[in-house]
Protein backbone atom coordinates (compact mmCIF):
# COMPACT_ATOMS: atom_id res chain seq x y z
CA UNK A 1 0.00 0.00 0.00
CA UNK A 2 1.36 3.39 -0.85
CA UNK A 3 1.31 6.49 1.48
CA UNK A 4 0.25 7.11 5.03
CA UNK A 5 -2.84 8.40 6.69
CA UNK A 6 -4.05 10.82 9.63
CA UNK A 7 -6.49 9.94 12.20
CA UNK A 8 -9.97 11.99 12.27
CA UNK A 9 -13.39 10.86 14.13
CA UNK A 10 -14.09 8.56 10.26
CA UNK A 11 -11.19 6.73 10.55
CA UNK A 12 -7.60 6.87 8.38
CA UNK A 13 -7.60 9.79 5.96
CA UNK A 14 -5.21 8.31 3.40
CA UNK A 15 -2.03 10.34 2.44
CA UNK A 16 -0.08 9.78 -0.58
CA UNK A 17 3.86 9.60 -0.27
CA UNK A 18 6.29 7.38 0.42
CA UNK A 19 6.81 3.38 -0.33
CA UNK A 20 4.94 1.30 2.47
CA UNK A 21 4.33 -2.59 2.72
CA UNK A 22 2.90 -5.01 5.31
CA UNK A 23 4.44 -8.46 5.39
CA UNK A 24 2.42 -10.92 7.25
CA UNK A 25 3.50 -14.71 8.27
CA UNK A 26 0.77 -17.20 7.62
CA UNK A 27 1.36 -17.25 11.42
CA UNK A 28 0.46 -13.74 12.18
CA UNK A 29 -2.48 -13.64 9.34
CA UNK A 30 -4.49 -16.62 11.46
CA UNK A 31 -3.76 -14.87 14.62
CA UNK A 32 -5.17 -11.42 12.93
CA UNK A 33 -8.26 -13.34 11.56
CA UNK A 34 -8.72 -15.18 15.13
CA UNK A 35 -8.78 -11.68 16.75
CA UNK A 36 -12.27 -9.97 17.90
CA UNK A 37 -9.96 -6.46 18.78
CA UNK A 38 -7.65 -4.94 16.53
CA UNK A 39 -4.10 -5.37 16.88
CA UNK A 40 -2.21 -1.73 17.51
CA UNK A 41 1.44 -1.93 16.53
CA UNK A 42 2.98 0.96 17.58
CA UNK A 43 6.51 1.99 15.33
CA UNK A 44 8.59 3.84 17.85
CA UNK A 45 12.04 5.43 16.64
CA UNK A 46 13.94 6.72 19.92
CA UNK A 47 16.19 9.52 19.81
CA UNK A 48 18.55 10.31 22.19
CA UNK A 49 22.46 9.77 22.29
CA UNK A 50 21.93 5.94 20.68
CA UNK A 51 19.01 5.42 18.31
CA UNK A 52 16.80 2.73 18.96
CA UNK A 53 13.65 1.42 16.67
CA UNK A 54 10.85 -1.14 18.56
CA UNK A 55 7.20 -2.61 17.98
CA UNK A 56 4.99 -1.54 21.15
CA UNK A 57 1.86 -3.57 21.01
CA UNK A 58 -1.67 -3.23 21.90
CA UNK A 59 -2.18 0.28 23.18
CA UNK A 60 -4.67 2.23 21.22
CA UNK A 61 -3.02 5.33 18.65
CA UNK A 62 -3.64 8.88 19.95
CA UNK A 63 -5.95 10.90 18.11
CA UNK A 64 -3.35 12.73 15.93
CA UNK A 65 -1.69 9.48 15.45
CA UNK A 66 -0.72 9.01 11.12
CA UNK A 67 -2.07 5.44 10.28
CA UNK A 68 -0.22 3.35 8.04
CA UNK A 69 -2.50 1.38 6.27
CA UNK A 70 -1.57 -2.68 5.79
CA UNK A 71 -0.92 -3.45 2.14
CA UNK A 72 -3.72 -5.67 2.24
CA UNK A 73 -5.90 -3.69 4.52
CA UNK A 74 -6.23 -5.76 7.11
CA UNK A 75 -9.42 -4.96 8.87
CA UNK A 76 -7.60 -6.30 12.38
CA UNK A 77 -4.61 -4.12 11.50
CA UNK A 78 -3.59 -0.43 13.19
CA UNK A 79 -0.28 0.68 12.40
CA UNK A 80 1.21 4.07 12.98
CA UNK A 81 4.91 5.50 13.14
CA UNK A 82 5.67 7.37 16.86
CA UNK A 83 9.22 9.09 16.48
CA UNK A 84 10.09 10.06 20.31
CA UNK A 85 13.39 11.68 22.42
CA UNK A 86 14.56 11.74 25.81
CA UNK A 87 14.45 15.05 27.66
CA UNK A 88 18.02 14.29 28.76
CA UNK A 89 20.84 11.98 27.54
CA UNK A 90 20.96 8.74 29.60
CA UNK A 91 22.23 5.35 28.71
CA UNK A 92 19.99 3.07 30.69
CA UNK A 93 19.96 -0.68 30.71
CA UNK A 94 17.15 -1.84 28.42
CA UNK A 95 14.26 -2.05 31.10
CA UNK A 96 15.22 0.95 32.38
CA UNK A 97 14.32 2.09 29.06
CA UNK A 98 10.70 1.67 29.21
CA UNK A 99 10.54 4.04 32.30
CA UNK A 100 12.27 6.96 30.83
CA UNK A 101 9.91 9.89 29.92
CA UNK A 102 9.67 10.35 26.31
CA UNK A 103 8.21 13.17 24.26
CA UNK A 104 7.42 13.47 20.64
CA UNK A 105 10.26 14.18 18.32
CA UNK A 106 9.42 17.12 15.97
CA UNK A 107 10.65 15.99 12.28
CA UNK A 108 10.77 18.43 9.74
CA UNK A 109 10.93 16.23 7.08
CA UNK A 110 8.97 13.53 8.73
CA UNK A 111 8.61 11.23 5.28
CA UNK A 112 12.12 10.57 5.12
CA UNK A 113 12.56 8.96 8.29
CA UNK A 114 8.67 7.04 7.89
CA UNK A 115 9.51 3.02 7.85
CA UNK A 116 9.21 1.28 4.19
CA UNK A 117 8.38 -1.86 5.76
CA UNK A 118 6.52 -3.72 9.09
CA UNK A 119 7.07 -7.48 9.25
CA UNK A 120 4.75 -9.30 11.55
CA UNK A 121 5.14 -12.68 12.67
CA UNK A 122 3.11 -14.96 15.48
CA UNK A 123 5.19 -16.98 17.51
CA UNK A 124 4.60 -19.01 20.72
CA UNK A 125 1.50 -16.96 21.11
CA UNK A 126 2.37 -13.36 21.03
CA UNK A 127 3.45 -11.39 17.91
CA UNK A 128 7.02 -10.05 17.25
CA UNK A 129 8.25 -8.24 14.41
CA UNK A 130 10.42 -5.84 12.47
CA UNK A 131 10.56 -2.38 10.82
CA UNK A 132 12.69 -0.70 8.41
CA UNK A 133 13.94 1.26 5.65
């Protein structure tokens, strides 16, 4: 699916710019057509001295969240790119991490740092995954 989208009270506005693909195990497609709820998959990109990328699952997009539709348009898919910073610099071990208070990273030229590509996968009963460029 090409292009992004922004959140209003109808749904995902599509946007058109940028490369964008969903990859889906057989794995994670059963586990998306099992589910009653949508599955949120959060894309956070983590500034601060190191840069770190991670999936963040389950927790619903804010309401100026920009969707990224699944290339097949999953109807059990919600997918949205969150690129955050640290108020300070701080090197903290990894669950340390999940405590630090983040804010939203302004990018100027947002669409060049947007993902090209989500891989989801269903393993052992949770989902794990990938993004990238």
């Amino acid at each position: 699916m090409v292009g992004a989208g922004v959140m209003n009270s109808e749904g995902a506005v599509p946007a058109r710019s940028g490369r964008w693909r969903v990859e889906l195990s057989e794995a994670a497609r059963r586990a998306l057509d099992a589910r009653a709820a949508p599955l949120y998959v959060e894309m956070e990109l983590f500034f601060s001295c190191l840069i770190r990328k991670r999936l963040l699952w389950d927790q619903p997009p804010p309401a100026d969240a920009v969707l990224m539709p699944s290339s097949d348009d999953h109807p059990r898919l919600v997918v949205w790119f969150h690129p955050v910073m640290a108020q300070h610099c701080a090197l903290p071990n990894d669950a340390a991490l999940d405590d630090l208070p983040l804010m939203d990273f302004p990018l100027s030229r947002r669409e060049a740092f947007r993902p090209h590509w989500l891989r989801l996968d269903y393993r052992s009963g949770a989902f794990c995954g990938e993004f990238g460029w």
